[in-house]
N, C-alpha and C. Protein backbone atom coordinates (compact mmCIF):
# COMPACT_ATOMS: atom_id res chain seq x y z
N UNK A 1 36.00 6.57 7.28
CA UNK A 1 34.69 6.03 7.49
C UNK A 1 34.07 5.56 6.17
N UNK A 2 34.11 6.18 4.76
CA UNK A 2 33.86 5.79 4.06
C UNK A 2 34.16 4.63 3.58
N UNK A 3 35.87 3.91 3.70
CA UNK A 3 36.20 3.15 3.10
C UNK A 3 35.77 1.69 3.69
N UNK A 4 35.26 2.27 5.21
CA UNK A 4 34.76 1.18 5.88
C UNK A 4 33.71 0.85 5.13
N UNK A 5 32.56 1.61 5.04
CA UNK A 5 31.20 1.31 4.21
C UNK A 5 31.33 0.73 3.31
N UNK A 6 32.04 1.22 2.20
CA UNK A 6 32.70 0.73 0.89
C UNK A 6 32.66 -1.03 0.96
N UNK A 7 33.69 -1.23 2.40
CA UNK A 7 33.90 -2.38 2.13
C UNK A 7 33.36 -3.47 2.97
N UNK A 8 32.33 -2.60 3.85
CA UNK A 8 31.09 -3.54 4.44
C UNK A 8 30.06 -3.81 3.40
N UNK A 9 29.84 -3.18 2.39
CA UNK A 9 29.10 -2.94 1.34
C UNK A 9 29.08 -4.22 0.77
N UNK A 10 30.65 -4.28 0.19
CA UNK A 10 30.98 -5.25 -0.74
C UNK A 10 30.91 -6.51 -0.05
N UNK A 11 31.27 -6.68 1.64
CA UNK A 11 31.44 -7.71 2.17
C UNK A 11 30.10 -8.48 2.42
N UNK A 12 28.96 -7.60 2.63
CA UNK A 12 27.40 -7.94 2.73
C UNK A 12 26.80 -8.34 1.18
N UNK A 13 27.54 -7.64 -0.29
CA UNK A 13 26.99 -8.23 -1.25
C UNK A 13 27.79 -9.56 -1.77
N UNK A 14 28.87 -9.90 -0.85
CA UNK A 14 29.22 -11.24 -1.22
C UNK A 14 28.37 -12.28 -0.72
N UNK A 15 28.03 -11.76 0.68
CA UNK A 15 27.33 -12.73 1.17
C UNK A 15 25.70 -12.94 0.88
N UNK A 16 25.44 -11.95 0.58
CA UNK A 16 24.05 -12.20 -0.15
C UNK A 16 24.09 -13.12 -1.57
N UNK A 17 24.99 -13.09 -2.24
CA UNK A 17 25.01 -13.35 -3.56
C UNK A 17 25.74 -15.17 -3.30
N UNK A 18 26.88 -15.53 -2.07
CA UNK A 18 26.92 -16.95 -1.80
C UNK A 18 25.55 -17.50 -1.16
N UNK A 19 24.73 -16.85 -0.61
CA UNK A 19 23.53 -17.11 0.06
C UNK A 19 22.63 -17.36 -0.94
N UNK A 20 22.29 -16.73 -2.41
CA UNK A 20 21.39 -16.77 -3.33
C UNK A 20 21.78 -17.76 -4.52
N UNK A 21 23.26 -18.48 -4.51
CA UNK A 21 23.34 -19.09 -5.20
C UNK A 21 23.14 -20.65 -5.27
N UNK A 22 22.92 -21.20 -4.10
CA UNK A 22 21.96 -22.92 -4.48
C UNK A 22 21.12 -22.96 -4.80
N UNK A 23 20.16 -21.20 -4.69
CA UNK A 23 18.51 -21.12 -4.84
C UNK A 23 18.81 -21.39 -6.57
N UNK A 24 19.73 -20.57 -7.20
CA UNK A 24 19.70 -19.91 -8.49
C UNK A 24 19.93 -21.50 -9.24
N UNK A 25 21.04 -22.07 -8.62
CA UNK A 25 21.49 -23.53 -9.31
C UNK A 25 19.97 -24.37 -9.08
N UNK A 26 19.47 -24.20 -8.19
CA UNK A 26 18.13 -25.51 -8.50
C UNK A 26 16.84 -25.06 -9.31
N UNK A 27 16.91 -23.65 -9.24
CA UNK A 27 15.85 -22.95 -10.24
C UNK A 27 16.57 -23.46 -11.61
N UNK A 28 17.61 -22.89 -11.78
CA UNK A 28 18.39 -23.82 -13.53
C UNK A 28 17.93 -24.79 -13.72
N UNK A 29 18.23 -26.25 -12.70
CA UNK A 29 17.98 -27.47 -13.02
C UNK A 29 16.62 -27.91 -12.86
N UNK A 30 15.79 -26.92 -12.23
CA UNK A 30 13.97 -27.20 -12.66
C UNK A 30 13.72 -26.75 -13.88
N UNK A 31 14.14 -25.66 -14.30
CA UNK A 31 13.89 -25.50 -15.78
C UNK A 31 13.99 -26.15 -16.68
N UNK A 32 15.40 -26.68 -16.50
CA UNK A 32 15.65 -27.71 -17.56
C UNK A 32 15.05 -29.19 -17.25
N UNK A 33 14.72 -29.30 -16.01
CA UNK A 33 14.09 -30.46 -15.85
C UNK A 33 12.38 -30.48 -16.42
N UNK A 34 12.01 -29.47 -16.31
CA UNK A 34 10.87 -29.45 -16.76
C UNK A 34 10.79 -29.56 -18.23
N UNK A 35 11.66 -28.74 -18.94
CA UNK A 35 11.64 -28.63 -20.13
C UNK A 35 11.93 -30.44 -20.85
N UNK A 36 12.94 -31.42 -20.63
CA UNK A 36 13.27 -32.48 -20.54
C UNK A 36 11.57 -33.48 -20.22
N UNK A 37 11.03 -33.00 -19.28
CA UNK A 37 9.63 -33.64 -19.03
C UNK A 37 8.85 -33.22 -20.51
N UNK A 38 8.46 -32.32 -20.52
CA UNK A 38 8.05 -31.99 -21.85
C UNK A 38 8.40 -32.48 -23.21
N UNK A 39 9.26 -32.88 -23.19
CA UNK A 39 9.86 -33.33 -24.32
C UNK A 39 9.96 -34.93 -24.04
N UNK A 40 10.10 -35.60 -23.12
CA UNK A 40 9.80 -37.11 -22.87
C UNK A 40 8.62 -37.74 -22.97
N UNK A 41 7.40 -36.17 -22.14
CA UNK A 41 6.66 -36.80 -22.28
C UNK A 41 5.76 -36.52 -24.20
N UNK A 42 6.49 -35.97 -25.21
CA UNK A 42 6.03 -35.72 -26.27
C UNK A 42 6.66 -36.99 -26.71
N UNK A 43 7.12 -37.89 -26.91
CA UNK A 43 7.99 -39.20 -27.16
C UNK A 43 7.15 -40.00 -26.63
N UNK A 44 6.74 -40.08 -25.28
CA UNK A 44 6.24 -41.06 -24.92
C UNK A 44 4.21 -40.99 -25.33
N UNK A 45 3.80 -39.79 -25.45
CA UNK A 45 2.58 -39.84 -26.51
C UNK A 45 2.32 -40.30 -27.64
N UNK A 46 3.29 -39.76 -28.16
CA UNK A 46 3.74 -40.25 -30.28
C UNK A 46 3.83 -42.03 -29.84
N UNK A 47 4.30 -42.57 -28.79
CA UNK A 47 4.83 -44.20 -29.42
C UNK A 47 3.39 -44.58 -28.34
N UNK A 48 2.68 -44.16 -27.41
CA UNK A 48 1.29 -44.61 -27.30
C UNK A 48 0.40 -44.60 -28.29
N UNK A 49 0.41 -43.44 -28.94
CA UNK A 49 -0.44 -43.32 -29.93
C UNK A 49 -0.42 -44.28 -31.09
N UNK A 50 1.17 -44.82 -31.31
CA UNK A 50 1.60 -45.57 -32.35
C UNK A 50 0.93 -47.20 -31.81
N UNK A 51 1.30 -47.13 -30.82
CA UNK A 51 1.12 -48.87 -30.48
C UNK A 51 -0.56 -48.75 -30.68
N UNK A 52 -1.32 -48.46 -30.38
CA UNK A 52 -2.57 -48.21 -30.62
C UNK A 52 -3.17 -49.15 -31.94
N UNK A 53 -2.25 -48.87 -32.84
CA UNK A 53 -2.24 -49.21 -34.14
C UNK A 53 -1.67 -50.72 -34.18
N UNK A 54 -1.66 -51.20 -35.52
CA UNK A 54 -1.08 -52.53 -35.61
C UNK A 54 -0.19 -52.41 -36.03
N UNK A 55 1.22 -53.18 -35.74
CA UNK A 55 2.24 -52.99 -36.28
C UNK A 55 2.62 -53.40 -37.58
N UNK A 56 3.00 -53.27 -38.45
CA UNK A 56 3.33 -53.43 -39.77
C UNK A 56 4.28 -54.55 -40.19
N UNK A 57 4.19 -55.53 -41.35
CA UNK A 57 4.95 -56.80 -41.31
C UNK A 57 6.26 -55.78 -41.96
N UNK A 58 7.35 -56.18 -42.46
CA UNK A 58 8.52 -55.62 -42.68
C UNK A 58 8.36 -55.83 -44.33
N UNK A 59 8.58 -53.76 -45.05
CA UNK A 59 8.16 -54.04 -46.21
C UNK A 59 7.31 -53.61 -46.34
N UNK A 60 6.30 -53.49 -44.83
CA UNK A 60 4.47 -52.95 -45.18
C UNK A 60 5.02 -51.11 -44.84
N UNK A 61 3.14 -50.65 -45.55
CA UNK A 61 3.40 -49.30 -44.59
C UNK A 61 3.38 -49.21 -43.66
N UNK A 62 3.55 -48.06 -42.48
CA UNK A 62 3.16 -48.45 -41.15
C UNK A 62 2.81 -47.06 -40.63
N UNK A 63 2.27 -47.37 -39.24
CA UNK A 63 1.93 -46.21 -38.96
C UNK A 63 3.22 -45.24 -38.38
N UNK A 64 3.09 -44.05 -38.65
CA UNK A 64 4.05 -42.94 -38.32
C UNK A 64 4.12 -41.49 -38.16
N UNK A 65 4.40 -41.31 -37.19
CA UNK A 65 4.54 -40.28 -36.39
C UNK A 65 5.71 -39.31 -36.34
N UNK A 66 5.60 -37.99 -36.86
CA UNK A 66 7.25 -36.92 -36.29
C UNK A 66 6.82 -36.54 -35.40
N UNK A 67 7.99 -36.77 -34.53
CA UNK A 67 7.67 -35.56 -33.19
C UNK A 67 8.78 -34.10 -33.41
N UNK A 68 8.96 -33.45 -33.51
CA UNK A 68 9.64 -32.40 -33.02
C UNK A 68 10.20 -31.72 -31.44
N UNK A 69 11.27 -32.17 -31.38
CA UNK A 69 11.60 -31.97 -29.68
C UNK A 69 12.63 -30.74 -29.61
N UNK A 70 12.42 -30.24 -28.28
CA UNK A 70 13.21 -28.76 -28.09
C UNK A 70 13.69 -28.78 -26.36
N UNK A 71 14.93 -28.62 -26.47
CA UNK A 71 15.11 -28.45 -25.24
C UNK A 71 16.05 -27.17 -24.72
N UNK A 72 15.77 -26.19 -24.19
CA UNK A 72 16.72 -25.40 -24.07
C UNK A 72 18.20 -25.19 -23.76
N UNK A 73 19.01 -24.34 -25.09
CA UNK A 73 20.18 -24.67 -24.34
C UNK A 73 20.72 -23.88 -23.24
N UNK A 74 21.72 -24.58 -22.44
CA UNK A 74 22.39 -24.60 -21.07
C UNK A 74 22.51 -22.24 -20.85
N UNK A 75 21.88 -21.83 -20.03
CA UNK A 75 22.51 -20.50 -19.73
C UNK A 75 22.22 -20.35 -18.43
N UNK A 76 22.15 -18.84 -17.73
CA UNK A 76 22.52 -18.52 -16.83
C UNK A 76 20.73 -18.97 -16.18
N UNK A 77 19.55 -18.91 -16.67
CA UNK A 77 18.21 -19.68 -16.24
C UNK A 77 18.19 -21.12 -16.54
N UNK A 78 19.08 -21.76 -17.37
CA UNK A 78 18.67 -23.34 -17.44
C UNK A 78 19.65 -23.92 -17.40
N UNK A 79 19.91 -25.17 -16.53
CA UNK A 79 21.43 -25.76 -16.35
C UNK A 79 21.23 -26.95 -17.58
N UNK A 80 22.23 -27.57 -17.89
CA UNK A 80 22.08 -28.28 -19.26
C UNK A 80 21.09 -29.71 -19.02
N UNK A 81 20.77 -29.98 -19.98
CA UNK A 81 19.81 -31.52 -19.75
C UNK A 81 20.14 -32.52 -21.23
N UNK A 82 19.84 -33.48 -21.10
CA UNK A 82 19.31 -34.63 -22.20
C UNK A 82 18.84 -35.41 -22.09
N UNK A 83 17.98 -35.28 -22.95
CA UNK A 83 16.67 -36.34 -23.51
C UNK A 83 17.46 -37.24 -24.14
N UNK A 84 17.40 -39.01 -23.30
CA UNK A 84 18.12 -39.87 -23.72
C UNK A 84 17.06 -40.86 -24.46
N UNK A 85 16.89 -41.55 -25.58
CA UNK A 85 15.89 -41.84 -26.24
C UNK A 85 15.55 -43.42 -26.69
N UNK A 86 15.24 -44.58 -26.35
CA UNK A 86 15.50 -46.07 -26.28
C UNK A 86 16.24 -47.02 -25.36
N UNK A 87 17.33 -46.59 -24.88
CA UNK A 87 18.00 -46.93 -23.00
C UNK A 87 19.19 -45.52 -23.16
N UNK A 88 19.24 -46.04 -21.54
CA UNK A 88 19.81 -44.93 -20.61
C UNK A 88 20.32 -45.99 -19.51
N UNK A 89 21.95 -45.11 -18.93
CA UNK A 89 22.35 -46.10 -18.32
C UNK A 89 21.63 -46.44 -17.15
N UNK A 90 22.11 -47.64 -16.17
CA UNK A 90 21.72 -47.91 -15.24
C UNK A 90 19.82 -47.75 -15.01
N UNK A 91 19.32 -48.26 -16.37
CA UNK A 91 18.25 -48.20 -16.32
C UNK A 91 17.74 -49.76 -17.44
N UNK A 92 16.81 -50.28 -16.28
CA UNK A 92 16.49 -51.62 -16.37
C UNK A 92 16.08 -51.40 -18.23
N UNK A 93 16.50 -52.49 -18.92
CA UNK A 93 15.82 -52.02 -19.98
C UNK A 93 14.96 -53.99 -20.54
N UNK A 94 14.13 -54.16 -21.18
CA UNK A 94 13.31 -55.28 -21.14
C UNK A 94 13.16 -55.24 -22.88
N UNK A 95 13.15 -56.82 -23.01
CA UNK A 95 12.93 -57.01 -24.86
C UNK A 95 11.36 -56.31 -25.42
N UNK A 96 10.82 -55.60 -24.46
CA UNK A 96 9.15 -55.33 -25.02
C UNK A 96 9.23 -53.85 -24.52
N UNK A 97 10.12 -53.50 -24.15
CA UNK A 97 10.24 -51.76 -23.45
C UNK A 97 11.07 -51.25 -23.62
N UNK A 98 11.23 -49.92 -23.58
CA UNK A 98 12.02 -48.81 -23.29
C UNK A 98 12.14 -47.78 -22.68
N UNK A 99 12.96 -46.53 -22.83
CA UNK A 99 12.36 -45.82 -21.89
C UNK A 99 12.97 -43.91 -22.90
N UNK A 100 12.19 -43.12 -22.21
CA UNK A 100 13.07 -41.71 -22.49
C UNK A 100 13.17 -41.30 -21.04
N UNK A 101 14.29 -40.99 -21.00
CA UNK A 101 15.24 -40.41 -19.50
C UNK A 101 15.57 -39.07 -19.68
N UNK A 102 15.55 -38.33 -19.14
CA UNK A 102 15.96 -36.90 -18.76
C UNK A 102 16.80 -36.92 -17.59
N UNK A 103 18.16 -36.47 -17.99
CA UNK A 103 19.34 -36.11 -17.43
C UNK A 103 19.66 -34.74 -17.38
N UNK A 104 19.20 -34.41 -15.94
CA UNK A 104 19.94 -32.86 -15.43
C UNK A 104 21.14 -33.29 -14.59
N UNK A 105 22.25 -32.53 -14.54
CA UNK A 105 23.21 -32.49 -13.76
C UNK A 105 23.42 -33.67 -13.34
N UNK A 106 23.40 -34.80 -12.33
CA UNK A 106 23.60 -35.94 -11.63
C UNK A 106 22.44 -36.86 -12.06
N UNK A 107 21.75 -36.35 -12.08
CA UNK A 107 19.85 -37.37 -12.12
C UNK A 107 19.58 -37.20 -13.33
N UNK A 108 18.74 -38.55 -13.22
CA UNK A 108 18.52 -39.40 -14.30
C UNK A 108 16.79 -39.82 -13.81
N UNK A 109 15.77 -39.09 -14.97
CA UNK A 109 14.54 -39.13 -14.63
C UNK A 109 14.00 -40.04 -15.54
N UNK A 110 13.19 -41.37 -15.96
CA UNK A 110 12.89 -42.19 -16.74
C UNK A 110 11.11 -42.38 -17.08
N UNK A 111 10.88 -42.11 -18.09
CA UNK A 111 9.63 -42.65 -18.33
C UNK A 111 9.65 -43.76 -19.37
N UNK A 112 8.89 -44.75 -19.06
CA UNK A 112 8.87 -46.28 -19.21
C UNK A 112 8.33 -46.26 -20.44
N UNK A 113 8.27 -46.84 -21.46
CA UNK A 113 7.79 -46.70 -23.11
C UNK A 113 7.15 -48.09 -23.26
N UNK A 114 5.77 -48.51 -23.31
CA UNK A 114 5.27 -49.26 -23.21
C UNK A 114 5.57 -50.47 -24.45
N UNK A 115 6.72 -50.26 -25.82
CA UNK A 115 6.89 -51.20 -26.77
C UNK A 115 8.78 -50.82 -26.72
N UNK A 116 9.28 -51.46 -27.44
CA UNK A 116 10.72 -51.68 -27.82
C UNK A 116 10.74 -50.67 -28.55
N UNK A 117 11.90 -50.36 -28.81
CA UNK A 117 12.14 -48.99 -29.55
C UNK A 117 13.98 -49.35 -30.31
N UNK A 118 14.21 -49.05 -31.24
CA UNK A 118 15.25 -49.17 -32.19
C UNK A 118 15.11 -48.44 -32.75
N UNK A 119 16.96 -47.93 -33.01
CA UNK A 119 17.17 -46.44 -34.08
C UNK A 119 17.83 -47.40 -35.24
N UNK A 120 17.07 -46.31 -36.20
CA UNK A 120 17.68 -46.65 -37.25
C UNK A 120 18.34 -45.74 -37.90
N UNK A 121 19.65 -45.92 -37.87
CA UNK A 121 21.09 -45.38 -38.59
C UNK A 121 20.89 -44.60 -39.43
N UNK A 122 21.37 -43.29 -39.80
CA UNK A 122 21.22 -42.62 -41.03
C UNK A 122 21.61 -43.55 -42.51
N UNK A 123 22.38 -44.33 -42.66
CA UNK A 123 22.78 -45.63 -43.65
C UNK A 123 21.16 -46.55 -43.44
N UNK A 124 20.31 -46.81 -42.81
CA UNK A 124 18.93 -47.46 -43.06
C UNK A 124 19.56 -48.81 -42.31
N UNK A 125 20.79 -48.81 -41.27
CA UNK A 125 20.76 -49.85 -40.96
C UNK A 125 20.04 -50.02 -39.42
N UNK A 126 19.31 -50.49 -38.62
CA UNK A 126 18.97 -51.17 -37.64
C UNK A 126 19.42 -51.43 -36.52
N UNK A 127 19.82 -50.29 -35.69
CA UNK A 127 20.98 -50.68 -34.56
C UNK A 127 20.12 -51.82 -33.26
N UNK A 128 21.36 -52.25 -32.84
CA UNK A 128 20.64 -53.45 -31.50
C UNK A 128 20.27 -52.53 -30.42
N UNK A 129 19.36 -53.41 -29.39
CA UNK A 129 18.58 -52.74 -28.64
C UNK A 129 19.27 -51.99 -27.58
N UNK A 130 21.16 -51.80 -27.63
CA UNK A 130 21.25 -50.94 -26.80
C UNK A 130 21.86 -49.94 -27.39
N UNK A 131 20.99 -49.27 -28.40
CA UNK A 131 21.31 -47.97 -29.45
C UNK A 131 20.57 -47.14 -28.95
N UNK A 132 20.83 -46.07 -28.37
CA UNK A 132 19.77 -44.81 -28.46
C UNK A 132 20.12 -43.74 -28.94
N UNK A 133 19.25 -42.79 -28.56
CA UNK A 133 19.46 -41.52 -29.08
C UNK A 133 19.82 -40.52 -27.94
N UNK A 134 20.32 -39.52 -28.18
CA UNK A 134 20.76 -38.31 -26.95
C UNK A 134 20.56 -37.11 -27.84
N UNK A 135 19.87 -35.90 -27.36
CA UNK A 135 19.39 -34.86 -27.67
C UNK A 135 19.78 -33.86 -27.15
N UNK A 136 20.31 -32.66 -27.14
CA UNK A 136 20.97 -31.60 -26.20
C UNK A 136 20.19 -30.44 -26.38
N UNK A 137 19.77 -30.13 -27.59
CA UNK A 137 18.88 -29.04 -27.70
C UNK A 137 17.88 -29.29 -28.50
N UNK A 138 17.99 -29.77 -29.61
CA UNK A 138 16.44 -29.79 -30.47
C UNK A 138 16.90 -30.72 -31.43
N UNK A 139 15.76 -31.83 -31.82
CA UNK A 139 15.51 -32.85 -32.48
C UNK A 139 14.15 -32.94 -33.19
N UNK A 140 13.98 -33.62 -34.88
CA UNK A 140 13.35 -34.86 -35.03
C UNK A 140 13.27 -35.83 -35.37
N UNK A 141 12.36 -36.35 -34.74
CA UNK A 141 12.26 -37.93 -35.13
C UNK A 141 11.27 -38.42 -35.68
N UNK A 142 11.34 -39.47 -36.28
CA UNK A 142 10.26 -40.30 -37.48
C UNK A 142 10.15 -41.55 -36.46
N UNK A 143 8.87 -41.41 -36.20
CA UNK A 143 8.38 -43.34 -35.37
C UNK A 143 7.66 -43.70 -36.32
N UNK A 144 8.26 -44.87 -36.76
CA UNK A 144 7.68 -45.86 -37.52
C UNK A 144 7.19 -47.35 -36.64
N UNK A 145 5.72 -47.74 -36.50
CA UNK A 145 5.48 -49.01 -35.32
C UNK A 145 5.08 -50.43 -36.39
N UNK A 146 6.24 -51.29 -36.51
CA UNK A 146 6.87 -52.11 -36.96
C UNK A 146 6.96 -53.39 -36.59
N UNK A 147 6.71 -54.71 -36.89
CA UNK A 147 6.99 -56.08 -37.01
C UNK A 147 9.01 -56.19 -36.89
N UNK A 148 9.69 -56.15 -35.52
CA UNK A 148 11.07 -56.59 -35.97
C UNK A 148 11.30 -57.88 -35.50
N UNK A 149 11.56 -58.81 -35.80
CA UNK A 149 11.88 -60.09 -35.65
C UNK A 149 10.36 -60.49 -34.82
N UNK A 150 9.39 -60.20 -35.23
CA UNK A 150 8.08 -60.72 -35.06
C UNK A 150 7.37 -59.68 -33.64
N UNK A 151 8.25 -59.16 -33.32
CA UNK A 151 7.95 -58.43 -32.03
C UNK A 151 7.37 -56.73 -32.29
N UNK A 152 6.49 -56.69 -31.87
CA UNK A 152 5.73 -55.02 -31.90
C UNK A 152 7.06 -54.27 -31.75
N UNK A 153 7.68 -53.41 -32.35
CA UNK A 153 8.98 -51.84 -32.28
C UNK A 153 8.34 -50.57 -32.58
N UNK A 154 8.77 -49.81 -32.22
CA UNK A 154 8.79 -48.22 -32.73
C UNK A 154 10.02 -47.98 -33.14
N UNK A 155 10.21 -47.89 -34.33
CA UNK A 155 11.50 -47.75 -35.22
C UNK A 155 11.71 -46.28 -35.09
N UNK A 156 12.75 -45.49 -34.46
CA UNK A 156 13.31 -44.02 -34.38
C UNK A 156 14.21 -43.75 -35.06
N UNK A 157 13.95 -42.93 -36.42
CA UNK A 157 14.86 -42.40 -37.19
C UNK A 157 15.53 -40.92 -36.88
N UNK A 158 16.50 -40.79 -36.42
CA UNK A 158 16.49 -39.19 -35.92
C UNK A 158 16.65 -38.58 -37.56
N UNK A 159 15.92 -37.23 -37.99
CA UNK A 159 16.41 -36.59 -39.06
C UNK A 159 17.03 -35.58 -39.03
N UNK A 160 17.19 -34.98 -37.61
CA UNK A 160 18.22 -34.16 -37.19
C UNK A 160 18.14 -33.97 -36.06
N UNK A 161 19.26 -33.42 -35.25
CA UNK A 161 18.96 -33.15 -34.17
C UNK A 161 19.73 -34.20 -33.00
N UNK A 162 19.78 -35.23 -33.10
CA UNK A 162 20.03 -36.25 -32.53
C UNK A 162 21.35 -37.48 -32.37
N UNK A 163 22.11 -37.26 -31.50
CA UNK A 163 23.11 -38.00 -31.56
C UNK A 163 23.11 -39.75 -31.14
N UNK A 164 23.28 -40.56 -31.69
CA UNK A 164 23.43 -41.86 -31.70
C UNK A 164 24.53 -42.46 -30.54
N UNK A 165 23.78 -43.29 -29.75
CA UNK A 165 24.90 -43.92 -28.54
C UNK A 165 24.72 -45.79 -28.39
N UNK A 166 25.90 -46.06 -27.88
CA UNK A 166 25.34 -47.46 -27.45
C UNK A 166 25.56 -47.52 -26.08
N UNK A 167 24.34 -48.35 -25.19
CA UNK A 167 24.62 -47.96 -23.86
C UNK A 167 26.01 -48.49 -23.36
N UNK A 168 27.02 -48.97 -23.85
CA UNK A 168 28.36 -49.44 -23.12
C UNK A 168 29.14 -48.30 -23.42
N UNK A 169 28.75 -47.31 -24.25
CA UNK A 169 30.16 -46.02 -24.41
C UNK A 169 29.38 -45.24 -23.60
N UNK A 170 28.01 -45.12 -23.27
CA UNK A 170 27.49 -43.75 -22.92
C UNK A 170 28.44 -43.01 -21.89
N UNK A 171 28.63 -41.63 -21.68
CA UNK A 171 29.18 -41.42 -20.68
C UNK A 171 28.54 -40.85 -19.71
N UNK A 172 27.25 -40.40 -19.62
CA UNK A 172 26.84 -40.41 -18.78
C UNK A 172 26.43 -38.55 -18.69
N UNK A 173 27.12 -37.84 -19.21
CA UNK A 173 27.11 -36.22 -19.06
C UNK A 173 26.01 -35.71 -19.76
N UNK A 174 25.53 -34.74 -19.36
CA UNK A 174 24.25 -34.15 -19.64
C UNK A 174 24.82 -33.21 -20.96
């Protein structure tokens, strides 16, 4: 009789524990989705705040902004995310816009960046407009709001933190 219990025991805590686990996987990916919001939307304040201002001829000072970004890394409460920073795939991108995207698991969340945005290379060179940035856990960045080929930019220097992509290699993984 015991060994029955034993192993009704175990057979009822399997099933509680396959029963509790889609709850546990979408609680992860709100966390990290939230956390990803937080941090997009600290990117997308810094380059409002910047456009505000006038942009600077090339050569001038300009106005500039660090943000400091944090995103938690991947454990058993947060499933992994990234803060993708100037384009993101399969996301419309326009010569006067950009965007920061937050990528949990499959999805791809976008907030629209009201000016152009370009990274600039640890070498000080100027990548084209389908350069961004990807973030996995914690970054900063220097916005500099800039005159580039006559057009209003927010120039993004990552100073750490931040990995460099062009949208034709991206792969797409969080």
């Amino acid at each position: 009789m015991t060994v029955l219990r034993v192993l009704l025991a175990v057979a009822l805590a399997g099933a509680l524990t396959a029963a509790a686990a889609p709850v546990v996987e979408d609680a992860r990916e709100a966390n990290a989705a939230s956390a990803g919001h937080v941090a997009a939307v600290d990117v997308r304040d810094a380059v409002v705040a910047l456009a505000a201002s006038t942009p600077a001829p090339p050569g001038a000072p300009a106005a500039e902004r660090t943000v400091a970004l944090t995103l938690p890394r991947a454990d058993a409460a947060t499933a992994p995310a990234a803060l993708l920073v100037g384009s993101a795939p399969d996301t419309p991108d326009a010569p006067t816009t950009d965007v920061a995207a937050v990528r949990v698991g499959g999805e791809l969340r976008t907030t629209l960046l009201p000016v152009d945005l370009r990274v600039r290379a640890a070498d000080g060179t100027l990548r084209d407009d389908a350069t961004g940035l990807r973030i996995t856990h914690g970054a900063t960045l220097t916005l500099r709001y800039v005159l580039v080929d006559r057009t209003p930019t927010v120039v993004v220097a990552p100073a750490a933190g931040a990995t460099v992509y062009t949208r034709a290699r991206h792969d797409g993984a969080a």
